[in-house]
C-alpha atoms as a PDB file:
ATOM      1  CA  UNK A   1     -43.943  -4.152 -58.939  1.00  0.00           C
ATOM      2  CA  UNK A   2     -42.603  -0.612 -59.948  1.00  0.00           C
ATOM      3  CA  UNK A   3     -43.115   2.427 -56.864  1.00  0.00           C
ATOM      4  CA  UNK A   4     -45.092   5.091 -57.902  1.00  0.00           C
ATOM      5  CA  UNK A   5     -43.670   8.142 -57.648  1.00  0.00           C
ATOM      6  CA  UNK A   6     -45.682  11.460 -56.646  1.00  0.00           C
ATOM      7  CA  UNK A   7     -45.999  14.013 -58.928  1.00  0.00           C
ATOM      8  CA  UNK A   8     -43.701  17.431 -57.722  1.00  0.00           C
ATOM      9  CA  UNK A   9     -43.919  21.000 -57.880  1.00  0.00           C
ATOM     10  CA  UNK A  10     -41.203  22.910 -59.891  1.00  0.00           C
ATOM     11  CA  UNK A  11     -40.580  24.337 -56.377  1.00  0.00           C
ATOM     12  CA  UNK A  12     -40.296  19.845 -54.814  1.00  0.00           C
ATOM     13  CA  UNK A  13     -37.575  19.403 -57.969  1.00  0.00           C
ATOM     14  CA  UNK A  14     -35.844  22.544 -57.023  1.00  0.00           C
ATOM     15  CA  UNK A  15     -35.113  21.388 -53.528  1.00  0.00           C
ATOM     16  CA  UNK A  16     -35.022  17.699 -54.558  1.00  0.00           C
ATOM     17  CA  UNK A  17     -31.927  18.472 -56.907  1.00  0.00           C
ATOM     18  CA  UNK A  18     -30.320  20.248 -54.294  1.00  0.00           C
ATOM     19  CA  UNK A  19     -31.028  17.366 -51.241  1.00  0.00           C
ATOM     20  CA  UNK A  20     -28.869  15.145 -54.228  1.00  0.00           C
ATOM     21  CA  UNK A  21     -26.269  17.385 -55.134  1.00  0.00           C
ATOM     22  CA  UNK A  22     -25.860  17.605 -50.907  1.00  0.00           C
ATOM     23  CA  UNK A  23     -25.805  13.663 -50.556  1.00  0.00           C
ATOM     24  CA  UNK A  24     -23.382  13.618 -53.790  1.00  0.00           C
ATOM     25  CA  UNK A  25     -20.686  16.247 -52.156  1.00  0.00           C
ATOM     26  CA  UNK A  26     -20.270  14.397 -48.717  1.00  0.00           C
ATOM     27  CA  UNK A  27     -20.874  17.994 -47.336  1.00  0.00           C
ATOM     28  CA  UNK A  28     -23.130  18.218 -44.078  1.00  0.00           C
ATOM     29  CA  UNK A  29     -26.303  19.912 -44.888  1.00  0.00           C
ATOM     30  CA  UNK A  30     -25.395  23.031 -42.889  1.00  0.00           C
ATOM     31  CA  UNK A  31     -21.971  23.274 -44.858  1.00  0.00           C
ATOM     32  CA  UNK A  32     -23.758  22.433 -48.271  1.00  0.00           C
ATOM     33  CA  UNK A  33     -26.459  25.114 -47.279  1.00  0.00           C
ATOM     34  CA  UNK A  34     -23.745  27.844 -46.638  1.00  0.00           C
ATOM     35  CA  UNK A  35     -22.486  27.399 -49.826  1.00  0.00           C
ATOM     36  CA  UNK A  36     -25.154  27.911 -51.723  1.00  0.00           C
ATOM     37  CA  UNK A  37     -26.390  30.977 -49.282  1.00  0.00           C
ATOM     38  CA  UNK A  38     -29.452  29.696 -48.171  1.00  0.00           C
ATOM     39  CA  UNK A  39     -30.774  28.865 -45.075  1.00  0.00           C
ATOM     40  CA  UNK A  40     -30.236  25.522 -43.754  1.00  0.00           C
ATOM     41  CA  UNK A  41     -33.533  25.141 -41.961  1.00  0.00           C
ATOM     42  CA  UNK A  42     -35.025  25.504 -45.986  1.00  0.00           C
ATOM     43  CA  UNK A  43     -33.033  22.330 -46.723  1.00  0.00           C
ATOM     44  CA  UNK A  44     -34.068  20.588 -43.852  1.00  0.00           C
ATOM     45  CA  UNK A  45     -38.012  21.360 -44.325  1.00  0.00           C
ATOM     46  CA  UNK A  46     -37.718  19.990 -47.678  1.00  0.00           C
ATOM     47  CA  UNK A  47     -35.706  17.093 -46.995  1.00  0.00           C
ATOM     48  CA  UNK A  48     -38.707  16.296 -44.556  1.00  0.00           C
ATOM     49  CA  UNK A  49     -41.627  17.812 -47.019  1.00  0.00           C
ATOM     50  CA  UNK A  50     -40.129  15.131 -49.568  1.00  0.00           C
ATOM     51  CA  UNK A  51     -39.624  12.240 -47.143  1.00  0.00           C
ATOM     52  CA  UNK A  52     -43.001  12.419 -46.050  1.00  0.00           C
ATOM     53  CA  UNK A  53     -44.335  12.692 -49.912  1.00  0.00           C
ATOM     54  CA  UNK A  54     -42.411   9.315 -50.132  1.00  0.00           C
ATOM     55  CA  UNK A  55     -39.945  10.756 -52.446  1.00  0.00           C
ATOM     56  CA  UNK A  56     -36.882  10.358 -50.120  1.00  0.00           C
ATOM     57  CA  UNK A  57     -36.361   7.644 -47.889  1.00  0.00           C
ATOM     58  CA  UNK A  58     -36.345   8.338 -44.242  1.00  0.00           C
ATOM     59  CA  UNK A  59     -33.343   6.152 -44.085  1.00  0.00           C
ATOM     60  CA  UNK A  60     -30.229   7.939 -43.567  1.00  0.00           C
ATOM     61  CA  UNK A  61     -26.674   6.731 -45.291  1.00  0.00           C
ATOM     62  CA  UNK A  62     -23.976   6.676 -42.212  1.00  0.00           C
ATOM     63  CA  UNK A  63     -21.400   9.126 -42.401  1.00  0.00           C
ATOM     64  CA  UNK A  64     -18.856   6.539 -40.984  1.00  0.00           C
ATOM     65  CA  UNK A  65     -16.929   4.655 -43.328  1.00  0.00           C
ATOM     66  CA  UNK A  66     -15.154   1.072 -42.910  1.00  0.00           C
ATOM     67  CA  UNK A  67     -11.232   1.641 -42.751  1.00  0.00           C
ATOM     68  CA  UNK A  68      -8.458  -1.143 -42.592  1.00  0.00           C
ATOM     69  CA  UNK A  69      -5.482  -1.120 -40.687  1.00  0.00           C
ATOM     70  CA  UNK A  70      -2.634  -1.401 -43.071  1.00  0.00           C
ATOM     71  CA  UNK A  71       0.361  -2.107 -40.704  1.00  0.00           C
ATOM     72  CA  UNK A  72      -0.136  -2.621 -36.726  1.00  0.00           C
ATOM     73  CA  UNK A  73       2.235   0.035 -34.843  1.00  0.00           C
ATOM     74  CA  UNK A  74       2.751  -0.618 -31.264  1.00  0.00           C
ATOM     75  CA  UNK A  75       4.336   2.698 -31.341  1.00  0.00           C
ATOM     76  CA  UNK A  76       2.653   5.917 -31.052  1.00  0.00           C
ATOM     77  CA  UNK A  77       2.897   7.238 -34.207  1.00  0.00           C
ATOM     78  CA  UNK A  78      -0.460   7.921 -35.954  1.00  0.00           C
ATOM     79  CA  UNK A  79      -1.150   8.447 -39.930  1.00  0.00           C
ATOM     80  CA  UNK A  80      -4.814   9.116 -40.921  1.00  0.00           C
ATOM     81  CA  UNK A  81      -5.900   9.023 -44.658  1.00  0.00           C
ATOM     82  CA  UNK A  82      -9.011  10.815 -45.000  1.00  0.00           C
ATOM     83  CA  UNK A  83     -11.294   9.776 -48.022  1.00  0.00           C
ATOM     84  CA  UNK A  84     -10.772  13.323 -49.556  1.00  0.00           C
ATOM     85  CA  UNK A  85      -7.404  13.298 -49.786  1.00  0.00           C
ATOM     86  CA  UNK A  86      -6.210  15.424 -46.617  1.00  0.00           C
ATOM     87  CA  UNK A  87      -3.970  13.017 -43.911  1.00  0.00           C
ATOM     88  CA  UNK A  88      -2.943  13.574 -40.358  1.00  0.00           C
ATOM     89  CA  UNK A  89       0.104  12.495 -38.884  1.00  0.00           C
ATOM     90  CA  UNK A  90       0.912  13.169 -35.142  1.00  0.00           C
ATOM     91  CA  UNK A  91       3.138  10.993 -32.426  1.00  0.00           C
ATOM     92  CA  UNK A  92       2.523  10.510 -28.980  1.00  0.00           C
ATOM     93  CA  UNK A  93      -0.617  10.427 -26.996  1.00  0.00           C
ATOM     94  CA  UNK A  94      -3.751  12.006 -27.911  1.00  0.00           C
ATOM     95  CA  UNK A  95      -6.826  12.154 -26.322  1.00  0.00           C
ATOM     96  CA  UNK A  96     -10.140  11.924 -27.951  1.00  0.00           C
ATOM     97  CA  UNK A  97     -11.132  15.657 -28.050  1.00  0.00           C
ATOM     98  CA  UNK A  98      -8.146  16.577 -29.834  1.00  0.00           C
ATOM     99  CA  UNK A  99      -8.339  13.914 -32.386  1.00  0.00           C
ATOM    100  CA  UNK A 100     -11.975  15.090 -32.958  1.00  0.00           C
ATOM    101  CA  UNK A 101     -10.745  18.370 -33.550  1.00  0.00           C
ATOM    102  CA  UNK A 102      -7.609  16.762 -35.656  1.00  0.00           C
ATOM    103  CA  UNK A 103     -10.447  15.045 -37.963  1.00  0.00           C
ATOM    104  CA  UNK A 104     -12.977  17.472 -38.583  1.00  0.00           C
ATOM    105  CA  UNK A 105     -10.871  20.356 -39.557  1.00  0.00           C
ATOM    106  CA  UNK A 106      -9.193  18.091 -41.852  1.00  0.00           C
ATOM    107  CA  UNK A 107     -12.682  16.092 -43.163  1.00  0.00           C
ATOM    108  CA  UNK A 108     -13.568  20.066 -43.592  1.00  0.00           C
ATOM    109  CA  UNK A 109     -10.865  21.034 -46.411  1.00  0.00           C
ATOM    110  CA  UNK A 110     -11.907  20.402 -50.271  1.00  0.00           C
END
């Protein structure tokens, strides 16, 4: 059995393209938004507009990914490879609001 799907406006393909081209760049919404230069809230509506419409699914992808541990370090030396390229590398402790603050400016560069 094949899904219908509802008819859109040129206006529904418009922000339909642009809700994929988001989900395709692994940007945030709010950092996809800003670089297009338009209001994130717009993107949002949409999202919802087209969800509802049963276009989208309401069923979000996770934004965590699996990792493996290569080699087991019982030191405190720390390597992160980050899926767009960027690494960290730090030693010693760390506690868990800098490493937040480690991983998002470095999830943040393209």
């Amino acid at each position: 059995m094949q899904k219908m799907i509802p008819r859109l406006t040129s206006r529904q393909r418009y922000w339909l393209e642009h809700i994929q081209a988001c989900e395709a760049s692994g940007k945030s919404m709010v950092e996809y938004a800003a670089t297009q230069g338009f209001p994130v809230q717009t993107l949002y509506a949409s999202k919802k507009r087209l969800t509802n419409k049963g276009v989208l699914s309401g069923v979000h992808s996770p934004r965590f990914q699996r990792v493996q541990v290569l080699e087991a370090n019982s030191g405190s030396q720390w390597w992160i490879g980050l899926p767009n390229g960027v690494s960290a590398a730090f030693v010693g402790e760390v506690d868990g609001g800098s490493l937040r603050t480690i991983l998002s400016a470095a999830a943040a560069v393209d």
